[in-house]
C-alpha atoms as a PDB file:
ATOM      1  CA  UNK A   1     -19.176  26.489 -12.087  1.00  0.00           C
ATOM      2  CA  UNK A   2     -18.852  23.954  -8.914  1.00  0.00           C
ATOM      3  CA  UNK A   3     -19.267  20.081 -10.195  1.00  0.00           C
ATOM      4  CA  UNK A   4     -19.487  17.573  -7.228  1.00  0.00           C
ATOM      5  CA  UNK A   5     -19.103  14.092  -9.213  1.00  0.00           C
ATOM      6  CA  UNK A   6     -18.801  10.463  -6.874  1.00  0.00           C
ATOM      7  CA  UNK A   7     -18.159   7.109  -8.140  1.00  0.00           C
ATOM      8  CA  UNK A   8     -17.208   3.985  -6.547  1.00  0.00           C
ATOM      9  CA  UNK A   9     -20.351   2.795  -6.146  1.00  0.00           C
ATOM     10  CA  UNK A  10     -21.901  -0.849  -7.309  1.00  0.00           C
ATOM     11  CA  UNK A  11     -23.287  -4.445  -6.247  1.00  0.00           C
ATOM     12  CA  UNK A  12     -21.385  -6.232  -3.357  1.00  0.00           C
ATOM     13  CA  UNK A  13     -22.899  -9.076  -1.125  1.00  0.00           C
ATOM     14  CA  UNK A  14     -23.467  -8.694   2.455  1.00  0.00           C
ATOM     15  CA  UNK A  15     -19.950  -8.078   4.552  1.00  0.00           C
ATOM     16  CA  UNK A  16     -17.901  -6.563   1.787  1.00  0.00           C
ATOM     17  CA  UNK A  17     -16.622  -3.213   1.176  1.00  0.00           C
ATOM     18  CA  UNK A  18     -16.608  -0.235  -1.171  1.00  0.00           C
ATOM     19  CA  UNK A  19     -14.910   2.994  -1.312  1.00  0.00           C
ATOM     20  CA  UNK A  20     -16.698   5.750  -2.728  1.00  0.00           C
ATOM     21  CA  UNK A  21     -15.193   9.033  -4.025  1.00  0.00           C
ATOM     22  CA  UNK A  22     -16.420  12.336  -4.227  1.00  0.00           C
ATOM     23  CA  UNK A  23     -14.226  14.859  -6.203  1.00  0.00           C
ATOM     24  CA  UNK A  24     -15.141  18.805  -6.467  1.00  0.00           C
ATOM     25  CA  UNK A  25     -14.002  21.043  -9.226  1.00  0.00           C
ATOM     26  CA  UNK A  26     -14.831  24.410 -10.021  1.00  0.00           C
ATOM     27  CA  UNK A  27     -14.201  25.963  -6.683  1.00  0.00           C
ATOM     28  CA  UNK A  28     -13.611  29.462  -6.175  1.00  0.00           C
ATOM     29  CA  UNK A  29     -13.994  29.393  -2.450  1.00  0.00           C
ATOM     30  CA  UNK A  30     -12.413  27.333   0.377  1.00  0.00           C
ATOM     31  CA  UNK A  31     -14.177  24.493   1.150  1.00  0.00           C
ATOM     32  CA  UNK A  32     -15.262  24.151   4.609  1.00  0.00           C
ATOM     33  CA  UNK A  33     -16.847  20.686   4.812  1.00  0.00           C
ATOM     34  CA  UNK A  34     -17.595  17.759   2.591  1.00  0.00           C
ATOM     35  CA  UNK A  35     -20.243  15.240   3.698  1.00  0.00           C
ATOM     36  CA  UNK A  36     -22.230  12.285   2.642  1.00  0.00           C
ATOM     37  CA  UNK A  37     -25.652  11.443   2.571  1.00  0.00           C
ATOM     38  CA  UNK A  38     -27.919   8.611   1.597  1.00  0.00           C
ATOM     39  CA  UNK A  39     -31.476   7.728  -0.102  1.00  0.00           C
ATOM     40  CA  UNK A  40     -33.150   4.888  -0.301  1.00  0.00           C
ATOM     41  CA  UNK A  41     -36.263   4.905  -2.306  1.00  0.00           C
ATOM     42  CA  UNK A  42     -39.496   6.226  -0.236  1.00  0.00           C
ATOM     43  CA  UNK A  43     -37.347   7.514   2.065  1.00  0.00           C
ATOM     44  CA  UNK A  44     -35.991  10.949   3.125  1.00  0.00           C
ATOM     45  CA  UNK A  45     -32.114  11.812   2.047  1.00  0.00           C
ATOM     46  CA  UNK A  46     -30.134  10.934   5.445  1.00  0.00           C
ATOM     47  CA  UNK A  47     -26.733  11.837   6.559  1.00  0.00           C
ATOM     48  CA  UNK A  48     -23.969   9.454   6.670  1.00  0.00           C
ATOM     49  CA  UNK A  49     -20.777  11.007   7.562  1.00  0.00           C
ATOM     50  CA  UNK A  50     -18.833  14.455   7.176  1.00  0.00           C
ATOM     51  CA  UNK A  51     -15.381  15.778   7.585  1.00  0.00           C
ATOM     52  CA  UNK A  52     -14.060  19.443   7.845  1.00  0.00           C
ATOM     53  CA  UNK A  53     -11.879  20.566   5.739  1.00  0.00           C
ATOM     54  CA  UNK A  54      -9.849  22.740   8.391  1.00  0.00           C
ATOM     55  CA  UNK A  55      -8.679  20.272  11.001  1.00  0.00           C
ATOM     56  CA  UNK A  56     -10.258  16.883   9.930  1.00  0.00           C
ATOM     57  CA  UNK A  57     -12.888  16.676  12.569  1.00  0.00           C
ATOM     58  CA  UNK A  58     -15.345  13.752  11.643  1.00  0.00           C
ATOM     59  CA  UNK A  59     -19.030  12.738  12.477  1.00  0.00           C
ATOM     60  CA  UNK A  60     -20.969   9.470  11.681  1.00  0.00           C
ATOM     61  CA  UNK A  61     -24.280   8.540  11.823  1.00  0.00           C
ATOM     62  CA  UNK A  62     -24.866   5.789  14.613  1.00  0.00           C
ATOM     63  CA  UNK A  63     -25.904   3.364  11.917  1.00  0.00           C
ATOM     64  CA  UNK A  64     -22.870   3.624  10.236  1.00  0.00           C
ATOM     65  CA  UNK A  65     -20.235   4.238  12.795  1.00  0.00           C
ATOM     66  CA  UNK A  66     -17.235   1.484  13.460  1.00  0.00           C
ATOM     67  CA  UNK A  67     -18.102   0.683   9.945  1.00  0.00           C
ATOM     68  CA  UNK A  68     -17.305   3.372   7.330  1.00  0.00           C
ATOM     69  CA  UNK A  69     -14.653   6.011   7.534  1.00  0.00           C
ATOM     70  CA  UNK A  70     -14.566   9.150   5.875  1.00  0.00           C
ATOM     71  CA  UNK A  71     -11.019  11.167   4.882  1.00  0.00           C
ATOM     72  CA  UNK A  72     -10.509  13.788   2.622  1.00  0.00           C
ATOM     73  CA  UNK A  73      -7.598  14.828  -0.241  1.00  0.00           C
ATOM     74  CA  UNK A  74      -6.674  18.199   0.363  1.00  0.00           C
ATOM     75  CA  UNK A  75      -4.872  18.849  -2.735  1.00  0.00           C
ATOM     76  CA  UNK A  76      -7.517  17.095  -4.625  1.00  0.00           C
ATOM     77  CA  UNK A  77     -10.668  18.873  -3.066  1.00  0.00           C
ATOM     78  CA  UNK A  78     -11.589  15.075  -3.200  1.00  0.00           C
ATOM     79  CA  UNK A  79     -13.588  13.134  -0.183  1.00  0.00           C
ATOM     80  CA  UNK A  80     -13.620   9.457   0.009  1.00  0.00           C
ATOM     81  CA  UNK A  81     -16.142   7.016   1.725  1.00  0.00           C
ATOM     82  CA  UNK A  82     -14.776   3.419   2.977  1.00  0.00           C
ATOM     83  CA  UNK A  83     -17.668   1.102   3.718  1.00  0.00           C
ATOM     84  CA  UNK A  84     -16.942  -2.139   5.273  1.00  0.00           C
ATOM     85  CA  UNK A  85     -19.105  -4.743   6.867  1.00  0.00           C
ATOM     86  CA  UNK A  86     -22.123  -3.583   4.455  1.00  0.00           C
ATOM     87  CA  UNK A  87     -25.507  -4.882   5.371  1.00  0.00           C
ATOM     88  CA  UNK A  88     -28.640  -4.777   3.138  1.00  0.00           C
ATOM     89  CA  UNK A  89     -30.159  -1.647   5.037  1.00  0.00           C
ATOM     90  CA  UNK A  90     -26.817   0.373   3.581  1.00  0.00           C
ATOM     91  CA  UNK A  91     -28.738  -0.330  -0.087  1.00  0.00           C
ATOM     92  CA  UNK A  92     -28.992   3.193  -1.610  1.00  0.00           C
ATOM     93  CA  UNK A  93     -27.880   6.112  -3.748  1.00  0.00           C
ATOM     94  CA  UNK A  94     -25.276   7.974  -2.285  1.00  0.00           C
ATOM     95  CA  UNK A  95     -24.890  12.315  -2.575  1.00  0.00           C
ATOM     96  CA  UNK A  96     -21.941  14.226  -1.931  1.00  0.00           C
ATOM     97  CA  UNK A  97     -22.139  17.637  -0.959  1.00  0.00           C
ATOM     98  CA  UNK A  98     -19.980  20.082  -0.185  1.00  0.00           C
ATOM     99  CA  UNK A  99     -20.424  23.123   2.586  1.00  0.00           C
ATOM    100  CA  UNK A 100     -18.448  26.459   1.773  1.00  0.00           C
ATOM    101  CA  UNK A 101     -19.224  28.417   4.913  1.00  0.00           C
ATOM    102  CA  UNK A 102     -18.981  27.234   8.596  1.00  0.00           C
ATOM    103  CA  UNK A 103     -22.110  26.311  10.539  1.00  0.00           C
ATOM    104  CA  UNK A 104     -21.992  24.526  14.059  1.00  0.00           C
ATOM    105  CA  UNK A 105     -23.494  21.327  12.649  1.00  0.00           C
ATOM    106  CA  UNK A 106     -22.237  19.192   9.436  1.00  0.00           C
ATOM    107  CA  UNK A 107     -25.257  16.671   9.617  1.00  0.00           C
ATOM    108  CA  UNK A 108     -28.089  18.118   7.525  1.00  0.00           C
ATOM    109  CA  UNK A 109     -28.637  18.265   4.175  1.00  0.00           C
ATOM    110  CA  UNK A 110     -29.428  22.181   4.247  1.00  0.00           C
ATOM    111  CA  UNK A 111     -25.930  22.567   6.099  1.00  0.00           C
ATOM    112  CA  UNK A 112     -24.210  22.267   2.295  1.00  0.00           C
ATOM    113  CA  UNK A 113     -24.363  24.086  -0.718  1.00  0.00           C
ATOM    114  CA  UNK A 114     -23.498  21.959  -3.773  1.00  0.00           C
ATOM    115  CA  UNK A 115     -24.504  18.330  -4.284  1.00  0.00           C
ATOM    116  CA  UNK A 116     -23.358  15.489  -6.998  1.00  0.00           C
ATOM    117  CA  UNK A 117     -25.714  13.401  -8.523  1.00  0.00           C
ATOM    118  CA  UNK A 118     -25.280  10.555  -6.737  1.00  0.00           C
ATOM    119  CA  UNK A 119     -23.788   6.654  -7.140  1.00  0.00           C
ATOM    120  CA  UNK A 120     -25.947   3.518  -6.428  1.00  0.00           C
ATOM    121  CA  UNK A 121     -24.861   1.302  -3.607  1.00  0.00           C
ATOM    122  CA  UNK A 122     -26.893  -1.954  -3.646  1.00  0.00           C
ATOM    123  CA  UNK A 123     -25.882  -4.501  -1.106  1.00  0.00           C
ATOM    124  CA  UNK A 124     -27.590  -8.288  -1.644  1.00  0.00           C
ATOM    125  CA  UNK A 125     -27.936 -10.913   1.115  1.00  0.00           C
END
């Protein structure tokens, strides 16, 4: 049974940082991209950043890039979030998910095939 579990998350003011971590167990299937994405209540679930597995390609959303980086744990089938610079509009429960076949795109949520249940990221002014 796949479990996708992050943690990391939690209060910080305005300009700190976080790193979030996503870790995947259960696998029985090479992982071909790990990604995450972001809720904040009332609104849809929007993408934040991915990496494949294969390679180590990267994509950011525009709101997000220059500020967070994304890298990935082979060996630990583990993804990991840095968030720096965090503004108030970054306030919101964060998914990981986790692709297992290869698609063109990384950047929606029905490109991925397992998600966690999310950590809160809450950023005050």
């Amino acid at each position: 049974q796949v479990q996708v579990a992050e943690s990391g998350g939690g209060l910080v003011q305005a300009g700190g940082s976080l790193r979030l971590s996503c870790a995947s167990s259960g696998l029985t299937f090479s992982i071909e991209a790990m990604g995450w994405f972001r809720q904040a209540p009332g609104n849809e679930r929007e993408f934040v950043a991915a990496i494949r597995w294969s390679g180590g390609s990267t994509d950011y959303a525009d709101s997000v890039k220059g500020r967070f980086t994304i890298s990935r744990d082979i060996a630990k089938n583990t993804v990991y979030l840095q968030m720096n610079s965090l503004k108030p509009e970054d306030t919101a429960r964060y998914y990981c998910a986790v692709d297992r076949d290869w698609r063109p795109t990384i950047r929606t949520v029905s490109d991925y095939d397992y998600w966690g249940q999310g950590t809160q990221v809450t950023v005050s002014s």
